[in-house]
N, C-alpha and C. Protein backbone atom coordinates (compact mmCIF):
# COMPACT_ATOMS: atom_id res chain seq x y z
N UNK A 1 -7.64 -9.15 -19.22
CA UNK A 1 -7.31 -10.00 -18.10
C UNK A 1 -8.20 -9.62 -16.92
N UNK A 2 -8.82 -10.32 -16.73
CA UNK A 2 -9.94 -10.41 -15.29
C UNK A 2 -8.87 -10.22 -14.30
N UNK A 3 -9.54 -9.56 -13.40
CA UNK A 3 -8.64 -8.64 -11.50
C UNK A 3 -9.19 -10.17 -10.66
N UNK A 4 -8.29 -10.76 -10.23
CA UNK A 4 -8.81 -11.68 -9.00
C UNK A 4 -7.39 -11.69 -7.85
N UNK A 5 -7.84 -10.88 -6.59
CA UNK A 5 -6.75 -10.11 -5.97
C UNK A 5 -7.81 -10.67 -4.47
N UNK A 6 -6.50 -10.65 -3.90
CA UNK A 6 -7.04 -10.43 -2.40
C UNK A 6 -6.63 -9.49 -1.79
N UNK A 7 -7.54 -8.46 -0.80
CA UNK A 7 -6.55 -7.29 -0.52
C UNK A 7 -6.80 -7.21 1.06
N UNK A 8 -5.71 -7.60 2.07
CA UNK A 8 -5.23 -7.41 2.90
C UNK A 8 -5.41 -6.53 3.80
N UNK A 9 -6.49 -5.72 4.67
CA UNK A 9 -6.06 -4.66 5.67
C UNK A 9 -5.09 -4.86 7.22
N UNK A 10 -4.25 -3.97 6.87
CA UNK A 10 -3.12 -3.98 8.37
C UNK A 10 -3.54 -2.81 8.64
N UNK A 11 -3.95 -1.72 8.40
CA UNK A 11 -4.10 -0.43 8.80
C UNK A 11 -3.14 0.37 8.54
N UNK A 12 -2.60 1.32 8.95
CA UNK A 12 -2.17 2.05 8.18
C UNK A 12 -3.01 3.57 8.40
N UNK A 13 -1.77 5.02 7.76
CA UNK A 13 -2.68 5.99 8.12
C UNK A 13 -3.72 6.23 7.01
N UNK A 14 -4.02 5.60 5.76
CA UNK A 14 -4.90 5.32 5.20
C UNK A 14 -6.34 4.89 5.36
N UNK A 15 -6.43 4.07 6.77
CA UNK A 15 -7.94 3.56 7.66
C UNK A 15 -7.78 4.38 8.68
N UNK A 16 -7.22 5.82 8.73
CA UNK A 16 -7.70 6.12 9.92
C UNK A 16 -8.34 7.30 9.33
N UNK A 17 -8.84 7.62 10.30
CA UNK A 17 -9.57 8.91 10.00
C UNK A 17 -9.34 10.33 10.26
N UNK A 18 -9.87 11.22 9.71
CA UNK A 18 -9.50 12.85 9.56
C UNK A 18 -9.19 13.33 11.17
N UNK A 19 -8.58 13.93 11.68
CA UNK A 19 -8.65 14.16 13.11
C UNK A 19 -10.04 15.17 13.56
N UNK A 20 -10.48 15.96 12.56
CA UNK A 20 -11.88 16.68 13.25
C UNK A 20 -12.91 15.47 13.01
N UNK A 21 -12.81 14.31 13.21
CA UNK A 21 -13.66 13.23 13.12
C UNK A 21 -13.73 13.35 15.26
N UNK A 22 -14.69 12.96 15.81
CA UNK A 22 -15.25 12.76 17.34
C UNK A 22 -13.99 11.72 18.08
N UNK A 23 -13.83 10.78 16.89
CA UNK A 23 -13.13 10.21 17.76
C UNK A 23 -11.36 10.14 17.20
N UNK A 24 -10.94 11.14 16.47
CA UNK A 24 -9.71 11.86 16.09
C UNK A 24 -9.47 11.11 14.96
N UNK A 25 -7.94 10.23 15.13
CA UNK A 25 -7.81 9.53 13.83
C UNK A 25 -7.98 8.53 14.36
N UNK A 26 -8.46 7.74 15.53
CA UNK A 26 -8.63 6.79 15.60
C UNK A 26 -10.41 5.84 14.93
N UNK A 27 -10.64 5.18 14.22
CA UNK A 27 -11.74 4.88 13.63
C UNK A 27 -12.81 4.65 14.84
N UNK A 28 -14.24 4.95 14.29
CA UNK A 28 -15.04 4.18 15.46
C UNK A 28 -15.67 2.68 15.10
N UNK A 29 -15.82 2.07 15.96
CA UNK A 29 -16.12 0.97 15.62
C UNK A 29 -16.91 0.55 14.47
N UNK A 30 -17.82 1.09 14.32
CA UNK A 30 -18.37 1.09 13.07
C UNK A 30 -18.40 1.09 11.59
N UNK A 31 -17.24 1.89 12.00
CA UNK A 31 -16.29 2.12 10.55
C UNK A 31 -15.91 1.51 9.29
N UNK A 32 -16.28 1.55 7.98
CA UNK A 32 -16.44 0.47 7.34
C UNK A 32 -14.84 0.53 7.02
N UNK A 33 -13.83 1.38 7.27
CA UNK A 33 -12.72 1.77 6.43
C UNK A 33 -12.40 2.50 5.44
N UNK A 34 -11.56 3.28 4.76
CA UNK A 34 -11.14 3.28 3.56
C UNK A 34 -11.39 2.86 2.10
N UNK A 35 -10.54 1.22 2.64
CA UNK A 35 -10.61 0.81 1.50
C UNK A 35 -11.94 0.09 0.56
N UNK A 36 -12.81 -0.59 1.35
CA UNK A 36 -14.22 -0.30 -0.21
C UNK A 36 -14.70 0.75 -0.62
N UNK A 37 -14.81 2.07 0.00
CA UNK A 37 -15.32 3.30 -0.02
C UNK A 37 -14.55 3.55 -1.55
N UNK A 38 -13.09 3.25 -1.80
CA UNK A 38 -12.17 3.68 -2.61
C UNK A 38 -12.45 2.44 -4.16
N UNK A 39 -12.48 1.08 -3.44
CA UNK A 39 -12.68 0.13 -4.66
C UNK A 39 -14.09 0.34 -5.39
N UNK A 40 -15.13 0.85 -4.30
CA UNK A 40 -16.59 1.38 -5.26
C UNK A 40 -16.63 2.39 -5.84
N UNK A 41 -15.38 3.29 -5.22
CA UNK A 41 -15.53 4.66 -6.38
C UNK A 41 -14.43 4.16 -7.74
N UNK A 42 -13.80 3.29 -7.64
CA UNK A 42 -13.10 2.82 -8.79
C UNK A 42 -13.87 1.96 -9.79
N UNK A 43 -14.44 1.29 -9.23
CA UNK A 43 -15.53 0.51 -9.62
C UNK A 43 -14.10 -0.91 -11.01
N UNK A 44 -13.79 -1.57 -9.98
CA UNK A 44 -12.65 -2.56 -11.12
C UNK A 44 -13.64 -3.84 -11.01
N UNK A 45 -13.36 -4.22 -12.56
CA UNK A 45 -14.20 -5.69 -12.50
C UNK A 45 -13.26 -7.19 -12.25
N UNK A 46 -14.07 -7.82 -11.54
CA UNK A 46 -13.03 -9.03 -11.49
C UNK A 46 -13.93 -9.00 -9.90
N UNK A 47 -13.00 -10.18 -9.30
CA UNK A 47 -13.07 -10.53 -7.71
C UNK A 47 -12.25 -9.89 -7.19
N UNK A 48 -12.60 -8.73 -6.07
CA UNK A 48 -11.77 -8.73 -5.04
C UNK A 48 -12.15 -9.08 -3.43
N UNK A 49 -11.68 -9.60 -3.27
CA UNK A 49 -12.29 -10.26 -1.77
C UNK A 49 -10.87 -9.59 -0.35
N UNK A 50 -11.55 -8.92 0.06
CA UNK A 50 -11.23 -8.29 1.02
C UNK A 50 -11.23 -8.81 2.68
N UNK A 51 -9.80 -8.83 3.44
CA UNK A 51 -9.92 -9.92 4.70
C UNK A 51 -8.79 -8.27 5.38
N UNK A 52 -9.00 -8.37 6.79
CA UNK A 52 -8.27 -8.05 7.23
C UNK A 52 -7.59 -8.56 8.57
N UNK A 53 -6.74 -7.95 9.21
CA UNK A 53 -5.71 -8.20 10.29
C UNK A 53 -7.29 -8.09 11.49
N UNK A 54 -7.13 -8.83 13.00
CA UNK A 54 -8.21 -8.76 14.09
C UNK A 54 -7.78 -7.47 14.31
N UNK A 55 -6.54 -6.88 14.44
CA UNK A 55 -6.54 -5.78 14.69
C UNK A 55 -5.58 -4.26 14.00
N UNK A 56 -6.68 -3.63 13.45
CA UNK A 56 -5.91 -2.93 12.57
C UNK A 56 -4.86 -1.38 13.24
N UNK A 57 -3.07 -1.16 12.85
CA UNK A 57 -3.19 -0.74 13.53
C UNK A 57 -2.08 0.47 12.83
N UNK A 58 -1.67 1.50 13.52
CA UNK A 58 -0.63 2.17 13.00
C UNK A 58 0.89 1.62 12.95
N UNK A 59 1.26 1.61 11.61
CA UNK A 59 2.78 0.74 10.91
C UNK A 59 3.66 0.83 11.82
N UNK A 60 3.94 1.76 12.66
CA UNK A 60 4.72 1.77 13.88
C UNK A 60 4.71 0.80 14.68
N UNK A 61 3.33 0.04 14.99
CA UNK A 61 3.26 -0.68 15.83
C UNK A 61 3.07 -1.92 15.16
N UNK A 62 3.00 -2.52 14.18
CA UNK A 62 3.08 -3.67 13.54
C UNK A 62 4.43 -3.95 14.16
N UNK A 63 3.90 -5.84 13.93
CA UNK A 63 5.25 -6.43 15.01
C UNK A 63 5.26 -7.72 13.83
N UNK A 64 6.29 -8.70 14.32
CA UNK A 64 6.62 -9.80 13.36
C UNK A 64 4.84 -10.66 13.78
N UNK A 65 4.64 -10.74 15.15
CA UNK A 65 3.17 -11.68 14.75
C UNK A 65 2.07 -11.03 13.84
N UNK A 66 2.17 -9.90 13.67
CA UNK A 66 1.02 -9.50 12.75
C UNK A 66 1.15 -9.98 11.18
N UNK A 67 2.99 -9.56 11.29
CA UNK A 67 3.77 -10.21 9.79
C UNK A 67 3.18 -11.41 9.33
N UNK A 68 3.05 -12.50 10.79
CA UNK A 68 2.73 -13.96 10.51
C UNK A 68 1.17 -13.96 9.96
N UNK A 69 0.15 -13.49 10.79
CA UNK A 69 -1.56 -13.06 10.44
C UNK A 69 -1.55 -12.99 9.17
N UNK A 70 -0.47 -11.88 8.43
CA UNK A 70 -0.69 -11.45 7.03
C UNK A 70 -0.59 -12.86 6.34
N UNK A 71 0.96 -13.48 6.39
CA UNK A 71 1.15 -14.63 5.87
C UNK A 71 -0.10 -15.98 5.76
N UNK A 72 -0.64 -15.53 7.57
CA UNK A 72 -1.57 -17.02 7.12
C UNK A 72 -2.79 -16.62 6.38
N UNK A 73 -3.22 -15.20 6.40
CA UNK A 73 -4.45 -14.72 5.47
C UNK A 73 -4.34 -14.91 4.21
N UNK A 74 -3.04 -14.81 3.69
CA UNK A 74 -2.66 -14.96 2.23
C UNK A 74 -2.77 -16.78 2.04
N UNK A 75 -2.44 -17.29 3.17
CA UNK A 75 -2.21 -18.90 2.61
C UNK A 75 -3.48 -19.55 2.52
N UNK A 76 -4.46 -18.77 3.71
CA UNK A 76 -5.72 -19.05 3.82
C UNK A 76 -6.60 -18.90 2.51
N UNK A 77 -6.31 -18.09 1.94
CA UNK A 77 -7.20 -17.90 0.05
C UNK A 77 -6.07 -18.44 -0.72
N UNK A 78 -6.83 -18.54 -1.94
CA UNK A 78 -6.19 -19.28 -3.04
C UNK A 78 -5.20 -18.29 -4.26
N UNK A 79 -5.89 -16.94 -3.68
CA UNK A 79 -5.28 -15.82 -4.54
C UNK A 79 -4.04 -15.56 -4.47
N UNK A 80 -3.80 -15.81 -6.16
CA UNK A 80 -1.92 -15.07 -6.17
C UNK A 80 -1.54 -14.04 -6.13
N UNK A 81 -2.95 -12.95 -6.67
CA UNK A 81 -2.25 -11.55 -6.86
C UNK A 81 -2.95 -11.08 -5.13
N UNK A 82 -2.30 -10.59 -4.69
CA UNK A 82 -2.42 -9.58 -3.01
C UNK A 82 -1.90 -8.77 -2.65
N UNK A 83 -2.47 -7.22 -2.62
CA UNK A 83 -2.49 -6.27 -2.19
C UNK A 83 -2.47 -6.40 -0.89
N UNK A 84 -1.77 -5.46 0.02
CA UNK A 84 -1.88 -5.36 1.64
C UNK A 84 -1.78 -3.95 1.60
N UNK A 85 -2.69 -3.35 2.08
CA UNK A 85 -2.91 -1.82 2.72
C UNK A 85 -1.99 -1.90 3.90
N UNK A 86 -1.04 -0.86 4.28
CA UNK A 86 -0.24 -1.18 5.34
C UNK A 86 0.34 0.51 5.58
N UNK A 87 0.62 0.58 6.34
CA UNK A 87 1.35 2.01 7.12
C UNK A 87 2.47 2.25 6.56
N UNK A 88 3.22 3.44 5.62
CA UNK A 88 4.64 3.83 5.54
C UNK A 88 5.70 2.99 6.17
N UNK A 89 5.37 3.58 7.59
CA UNK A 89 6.53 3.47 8.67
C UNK A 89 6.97 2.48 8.52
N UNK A 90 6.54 1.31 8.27
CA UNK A 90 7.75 -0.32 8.49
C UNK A 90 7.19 -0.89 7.04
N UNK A 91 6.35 -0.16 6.15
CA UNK A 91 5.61 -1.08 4.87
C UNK A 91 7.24 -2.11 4.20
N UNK A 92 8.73 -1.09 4.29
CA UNK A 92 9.61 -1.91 3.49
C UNK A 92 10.26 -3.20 4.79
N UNK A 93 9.96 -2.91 5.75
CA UNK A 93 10.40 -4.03 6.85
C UNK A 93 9.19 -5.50 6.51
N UNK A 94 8.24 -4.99 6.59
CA UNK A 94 7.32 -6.05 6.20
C UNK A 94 7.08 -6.67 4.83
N UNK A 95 7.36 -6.01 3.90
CA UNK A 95 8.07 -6.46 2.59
C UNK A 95 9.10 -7.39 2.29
N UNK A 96 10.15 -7.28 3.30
CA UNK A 96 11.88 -8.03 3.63
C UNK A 96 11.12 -9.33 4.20
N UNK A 97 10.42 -9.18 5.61
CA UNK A 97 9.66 -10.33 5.87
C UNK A 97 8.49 -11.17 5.02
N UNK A 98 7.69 -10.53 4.67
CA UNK A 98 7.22 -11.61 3.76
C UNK A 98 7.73 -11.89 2.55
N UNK A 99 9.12 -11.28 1.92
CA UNK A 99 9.83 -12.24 0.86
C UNK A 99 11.00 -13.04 1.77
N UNK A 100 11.27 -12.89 2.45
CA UNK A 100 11.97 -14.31 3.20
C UNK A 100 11.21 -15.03 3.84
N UNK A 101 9.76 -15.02 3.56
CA UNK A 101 8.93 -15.92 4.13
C UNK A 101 8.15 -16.96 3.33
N UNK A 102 7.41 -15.79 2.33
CA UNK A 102 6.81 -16.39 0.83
C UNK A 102 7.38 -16.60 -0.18
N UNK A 103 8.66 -15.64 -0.49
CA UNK A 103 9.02 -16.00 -1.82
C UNK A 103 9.79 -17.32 -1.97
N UNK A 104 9.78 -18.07 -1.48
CA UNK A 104 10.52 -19.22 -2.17
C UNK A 104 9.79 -20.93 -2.03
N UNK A 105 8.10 -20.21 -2.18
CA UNK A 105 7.38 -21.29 -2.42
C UNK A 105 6.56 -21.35 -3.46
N UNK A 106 6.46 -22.56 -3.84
CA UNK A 106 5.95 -22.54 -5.36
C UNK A 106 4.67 -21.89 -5.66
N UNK A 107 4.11 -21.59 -4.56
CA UNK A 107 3.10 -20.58 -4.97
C UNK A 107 3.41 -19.41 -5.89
N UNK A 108 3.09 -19.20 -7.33
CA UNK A 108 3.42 -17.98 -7.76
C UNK A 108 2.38 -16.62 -7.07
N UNK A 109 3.04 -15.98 -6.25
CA UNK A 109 2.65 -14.98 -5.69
C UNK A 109 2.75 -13.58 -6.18
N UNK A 110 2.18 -12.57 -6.33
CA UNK A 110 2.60 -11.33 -6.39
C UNK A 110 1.57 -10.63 -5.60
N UNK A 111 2.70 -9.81 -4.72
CA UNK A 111 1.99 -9.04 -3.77
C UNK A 111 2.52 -7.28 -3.77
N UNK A 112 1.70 -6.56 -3.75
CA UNK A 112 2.23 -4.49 -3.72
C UNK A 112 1.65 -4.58 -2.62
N UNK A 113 2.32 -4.01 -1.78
CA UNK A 113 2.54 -3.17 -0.43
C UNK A 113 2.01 -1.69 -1.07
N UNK A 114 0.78 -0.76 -0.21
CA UNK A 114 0.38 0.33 -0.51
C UNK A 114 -0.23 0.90 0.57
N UNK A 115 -0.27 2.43 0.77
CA UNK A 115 -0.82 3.09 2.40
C UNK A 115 -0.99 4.56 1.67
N UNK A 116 -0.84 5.14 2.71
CA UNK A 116 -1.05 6.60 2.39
C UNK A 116 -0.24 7.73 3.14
N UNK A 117 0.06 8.82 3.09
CA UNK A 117 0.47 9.87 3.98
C UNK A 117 -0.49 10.38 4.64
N UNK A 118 -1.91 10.60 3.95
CA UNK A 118 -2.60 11.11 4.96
C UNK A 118 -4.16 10.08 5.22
N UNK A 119 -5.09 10.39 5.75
CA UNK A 119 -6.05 9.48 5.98
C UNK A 119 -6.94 8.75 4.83
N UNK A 120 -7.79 8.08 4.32
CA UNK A 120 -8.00 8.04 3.38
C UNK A 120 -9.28 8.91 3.05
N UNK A 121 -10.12 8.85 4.63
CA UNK A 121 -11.14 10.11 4.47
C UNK A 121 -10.48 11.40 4.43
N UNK A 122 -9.50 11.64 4.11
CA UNK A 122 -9.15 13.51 3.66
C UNK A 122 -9.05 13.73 2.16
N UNK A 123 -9.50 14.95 1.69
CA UNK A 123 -9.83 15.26 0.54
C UNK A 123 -8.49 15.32 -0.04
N UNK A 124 -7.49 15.54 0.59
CA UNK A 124 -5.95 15.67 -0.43
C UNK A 124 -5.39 14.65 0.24
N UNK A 125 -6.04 12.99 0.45
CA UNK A 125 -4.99 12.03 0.33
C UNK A 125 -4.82 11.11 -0.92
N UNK A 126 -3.84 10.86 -0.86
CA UNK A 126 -3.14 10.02 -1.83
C UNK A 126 -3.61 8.63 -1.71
N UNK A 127 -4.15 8.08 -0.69
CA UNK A 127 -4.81 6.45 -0.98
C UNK A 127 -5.91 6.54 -1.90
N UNK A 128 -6.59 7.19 -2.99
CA UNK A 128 -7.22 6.88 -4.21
C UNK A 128 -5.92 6.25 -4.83
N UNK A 129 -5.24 7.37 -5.09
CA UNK A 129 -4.21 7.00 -6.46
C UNK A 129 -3.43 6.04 -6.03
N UNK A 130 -2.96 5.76 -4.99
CA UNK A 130 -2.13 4.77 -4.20
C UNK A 130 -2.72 3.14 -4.85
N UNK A 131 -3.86 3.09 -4.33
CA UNK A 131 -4.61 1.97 -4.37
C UNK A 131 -5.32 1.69 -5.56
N UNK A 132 -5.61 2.56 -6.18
CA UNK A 132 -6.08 2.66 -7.58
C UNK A 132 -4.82 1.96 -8.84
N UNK A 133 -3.77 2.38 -8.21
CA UNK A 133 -2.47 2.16 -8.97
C UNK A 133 -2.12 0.34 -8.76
N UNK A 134 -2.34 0.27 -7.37
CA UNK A 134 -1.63 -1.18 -7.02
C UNK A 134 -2.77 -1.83 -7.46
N UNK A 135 -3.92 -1.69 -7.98
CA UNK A 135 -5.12 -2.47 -8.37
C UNK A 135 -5.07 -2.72 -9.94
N UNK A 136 -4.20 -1.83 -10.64
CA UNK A 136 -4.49 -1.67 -11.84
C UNK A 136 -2.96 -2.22 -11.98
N UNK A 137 -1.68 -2.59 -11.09
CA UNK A 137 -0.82 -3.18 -11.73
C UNK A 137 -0.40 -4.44 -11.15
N UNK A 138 -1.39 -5.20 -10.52
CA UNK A 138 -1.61 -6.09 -9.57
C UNK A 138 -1.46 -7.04 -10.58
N UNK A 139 -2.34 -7.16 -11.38
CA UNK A 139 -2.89 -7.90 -12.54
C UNK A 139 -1.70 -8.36 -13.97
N UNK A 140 -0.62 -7.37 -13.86
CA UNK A 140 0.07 -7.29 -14.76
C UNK A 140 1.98 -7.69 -14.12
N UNK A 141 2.20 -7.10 -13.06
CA UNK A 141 3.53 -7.25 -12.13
C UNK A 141 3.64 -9.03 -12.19
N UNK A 142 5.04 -9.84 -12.36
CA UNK A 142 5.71 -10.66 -12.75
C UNK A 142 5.81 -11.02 -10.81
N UNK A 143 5.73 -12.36 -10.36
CA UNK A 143 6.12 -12.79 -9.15
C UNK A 143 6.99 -12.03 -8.70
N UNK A 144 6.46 -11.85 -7.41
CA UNK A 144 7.51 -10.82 -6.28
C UNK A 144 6.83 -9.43 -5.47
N UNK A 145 7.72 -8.82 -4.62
CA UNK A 145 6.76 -8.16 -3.89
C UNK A 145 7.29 -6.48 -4.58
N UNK A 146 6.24 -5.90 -4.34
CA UNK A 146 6.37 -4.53 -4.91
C UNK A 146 5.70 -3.57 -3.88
N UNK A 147 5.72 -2.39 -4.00
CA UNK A 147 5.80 -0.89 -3.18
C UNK A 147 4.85 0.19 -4.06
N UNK A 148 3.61 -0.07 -4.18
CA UNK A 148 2.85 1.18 -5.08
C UNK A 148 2.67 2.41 -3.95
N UNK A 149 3.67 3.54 -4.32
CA UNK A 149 3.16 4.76 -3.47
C UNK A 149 3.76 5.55 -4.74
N UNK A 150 3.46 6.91 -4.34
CA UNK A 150 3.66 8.18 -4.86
C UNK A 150 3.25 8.26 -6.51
N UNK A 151 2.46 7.58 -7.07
CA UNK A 151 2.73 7.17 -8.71
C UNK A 151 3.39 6.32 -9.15
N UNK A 152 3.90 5.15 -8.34
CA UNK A 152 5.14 4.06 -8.73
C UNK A 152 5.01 2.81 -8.25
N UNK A 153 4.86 1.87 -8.96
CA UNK A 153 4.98 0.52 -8.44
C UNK A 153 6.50 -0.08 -8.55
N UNK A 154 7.17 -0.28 -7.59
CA UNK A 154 8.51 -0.41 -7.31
C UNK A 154 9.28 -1.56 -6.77
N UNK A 155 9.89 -2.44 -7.23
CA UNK A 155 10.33 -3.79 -6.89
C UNK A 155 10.59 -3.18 -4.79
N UNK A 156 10.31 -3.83 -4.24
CA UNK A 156 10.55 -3.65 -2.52
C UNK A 156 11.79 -3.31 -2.21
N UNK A 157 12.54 -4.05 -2.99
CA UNK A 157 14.12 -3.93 -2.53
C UNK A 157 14.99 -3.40 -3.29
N UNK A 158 13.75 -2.02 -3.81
CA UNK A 158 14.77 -0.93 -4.59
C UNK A 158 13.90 0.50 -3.67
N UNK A 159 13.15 0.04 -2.77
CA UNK A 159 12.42 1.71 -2.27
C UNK A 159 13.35 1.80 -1.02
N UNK A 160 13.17 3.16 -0.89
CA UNK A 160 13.22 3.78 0.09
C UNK A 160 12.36 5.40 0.61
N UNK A 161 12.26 5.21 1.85
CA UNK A 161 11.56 6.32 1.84
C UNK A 161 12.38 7.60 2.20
N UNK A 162 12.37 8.80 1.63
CA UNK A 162 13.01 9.96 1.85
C UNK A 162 12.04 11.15 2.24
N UNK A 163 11.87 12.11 2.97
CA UNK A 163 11.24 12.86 3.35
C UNK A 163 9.68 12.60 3.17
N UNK A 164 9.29 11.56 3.74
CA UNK A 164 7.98 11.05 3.41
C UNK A 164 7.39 10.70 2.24
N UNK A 165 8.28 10.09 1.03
CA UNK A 165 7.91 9.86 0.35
C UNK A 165 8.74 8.60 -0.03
N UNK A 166 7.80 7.88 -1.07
CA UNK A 166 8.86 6.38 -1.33
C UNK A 166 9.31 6.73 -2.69
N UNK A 167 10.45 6.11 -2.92
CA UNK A 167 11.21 6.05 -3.69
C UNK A 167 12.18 5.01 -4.20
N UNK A 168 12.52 5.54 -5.50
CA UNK A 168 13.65 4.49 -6.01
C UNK A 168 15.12 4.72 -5.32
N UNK A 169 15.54 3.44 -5.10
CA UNK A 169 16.79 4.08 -4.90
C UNK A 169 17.83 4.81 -5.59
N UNK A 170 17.54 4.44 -6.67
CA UNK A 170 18.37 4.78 -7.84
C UNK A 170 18.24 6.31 -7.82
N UNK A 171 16.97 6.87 -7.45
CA UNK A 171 15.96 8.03 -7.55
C UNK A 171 17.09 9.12 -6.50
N UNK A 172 17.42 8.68 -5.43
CA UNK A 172 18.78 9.53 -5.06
C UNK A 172 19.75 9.74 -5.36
N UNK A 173 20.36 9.58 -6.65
CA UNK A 173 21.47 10.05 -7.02
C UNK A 173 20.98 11.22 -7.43
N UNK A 174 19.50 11.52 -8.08
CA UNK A 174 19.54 12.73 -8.35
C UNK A 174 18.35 13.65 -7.13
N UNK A 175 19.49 13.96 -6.19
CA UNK A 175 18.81 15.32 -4.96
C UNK A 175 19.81 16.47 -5.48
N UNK A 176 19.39 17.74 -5.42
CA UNK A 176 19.29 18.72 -6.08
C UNK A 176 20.49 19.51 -5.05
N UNK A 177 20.84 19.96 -4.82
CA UNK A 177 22.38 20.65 -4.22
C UNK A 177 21.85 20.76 -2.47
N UNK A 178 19.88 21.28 -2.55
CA UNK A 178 19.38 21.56 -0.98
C UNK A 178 19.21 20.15 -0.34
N UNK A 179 19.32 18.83 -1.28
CA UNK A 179 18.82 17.53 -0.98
C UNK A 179 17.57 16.75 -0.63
N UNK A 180 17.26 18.06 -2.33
CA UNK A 180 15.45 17.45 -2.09
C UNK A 180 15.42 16.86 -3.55
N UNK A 181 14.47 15.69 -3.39
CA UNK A 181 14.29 15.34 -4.68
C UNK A 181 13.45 16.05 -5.88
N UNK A 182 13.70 16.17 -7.43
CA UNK A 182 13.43 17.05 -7.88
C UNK A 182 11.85 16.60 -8.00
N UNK A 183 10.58 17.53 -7.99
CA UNK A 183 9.60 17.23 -8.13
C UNK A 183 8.74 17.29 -9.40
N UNK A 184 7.45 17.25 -9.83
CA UNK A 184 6.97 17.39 -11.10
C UNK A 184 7.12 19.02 -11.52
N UNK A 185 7.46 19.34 -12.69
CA UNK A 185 7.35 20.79 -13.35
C UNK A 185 6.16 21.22 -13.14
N UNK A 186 5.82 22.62 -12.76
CA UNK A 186 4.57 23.06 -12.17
C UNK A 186 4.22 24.25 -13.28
N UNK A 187 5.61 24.48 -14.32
CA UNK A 187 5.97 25.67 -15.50
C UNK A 187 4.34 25.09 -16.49
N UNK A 188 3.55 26.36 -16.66
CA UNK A 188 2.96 25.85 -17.53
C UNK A 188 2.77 25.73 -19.03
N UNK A 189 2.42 24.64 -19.69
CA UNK A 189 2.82 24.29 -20.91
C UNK A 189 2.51 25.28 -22.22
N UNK A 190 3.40 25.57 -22.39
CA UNK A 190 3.46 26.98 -23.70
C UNK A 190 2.94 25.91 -25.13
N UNK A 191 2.07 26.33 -25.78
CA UNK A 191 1.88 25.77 -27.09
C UNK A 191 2.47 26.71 -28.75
């Protein structure tokens, strides 16, 4: 199945940059971003055509008119499958809004919501795998909006985020007596 995706920049701490960068985490103008730096080291075949918000910014400060920008960028291309790079902080608020906005038009749409914890220029962030993930299940996910973070592509209106990380909801019934979620086994594998 050929990738034909449109992918969305809102910003997010994923487009910003390392803070020993001159001009901190804020990008300099020049800046190509994140995200092609990440789709050329993935190198996926198909179309992806890349549009973003006039102004890209931290998820905190996303407001309902930016919500609307996203909406008309998406109506503006013809593409069903769409990725939006977007900030933690409100990614499941803006999720709620564009399925009470998009989902109940015959457009078959599918869109993953994806960002990062840390910048995407830092060597231990998670927007490779983040974005790498929502690219590779873009193509395959059934109409509706979804949540690719931590290793998981996740129906929207089953995440939540818990100590900086997203999650299932379901995923809290099991916190551990201190009320942390249990993490990957680090024991190494005996043969």
């Amino acid at each position: 199945m050929t990738l034909e995706c449109l992918v969305v920049r809102a910003g997010g701490t994923a487009d910003k940059c390392h803070p020993d960068e001159p001009t901190g985490y804020a990008p300099p103008e020049t800046w190509e971003g994140a995200v092609q730096p990440v789709i050329r080291r993935l190198r996926p075949t198909g179309n992806i055509h890349t549009v973003y918000l006039p102004q890209l910014k931290d998820s905190g400060a996303i407001t309902d008119e930016d919500r609307e920008m996203m909406i008309e960028l998406i109506k503006q291309h013809s593409y069903n499958k769409v990725i939006i790079v977007h900030g933690t902080d409100t990614m499941i608020q803006t999720a709620r809004y564009l399925a009470e906005r998009l989902m109940p038009s015959d457009r078959k749409l599918s869109i993953i919501l994806t960002g990062a914890r840390l910048p995407g220029t830092d060597r231990e962030s998670d927007f490779d795998v983040n974005l790498g993930i929502a690219l590779g299940a873009i193509v395959f996910v059934r109409t509706g909006i979804y949540v690719a973070m931590n290793g998981e592509v996740l129906p929207w209106d089953d995440c939540t985020f818990y100590n900086g990380r997203c999650v299932s909801k379901r995923h809290l019934s099991t916190l551990d007596h201190q009320g942390e979620l249990p993490m990957y086994n680090e024991e190494p594998l005996r043969l």
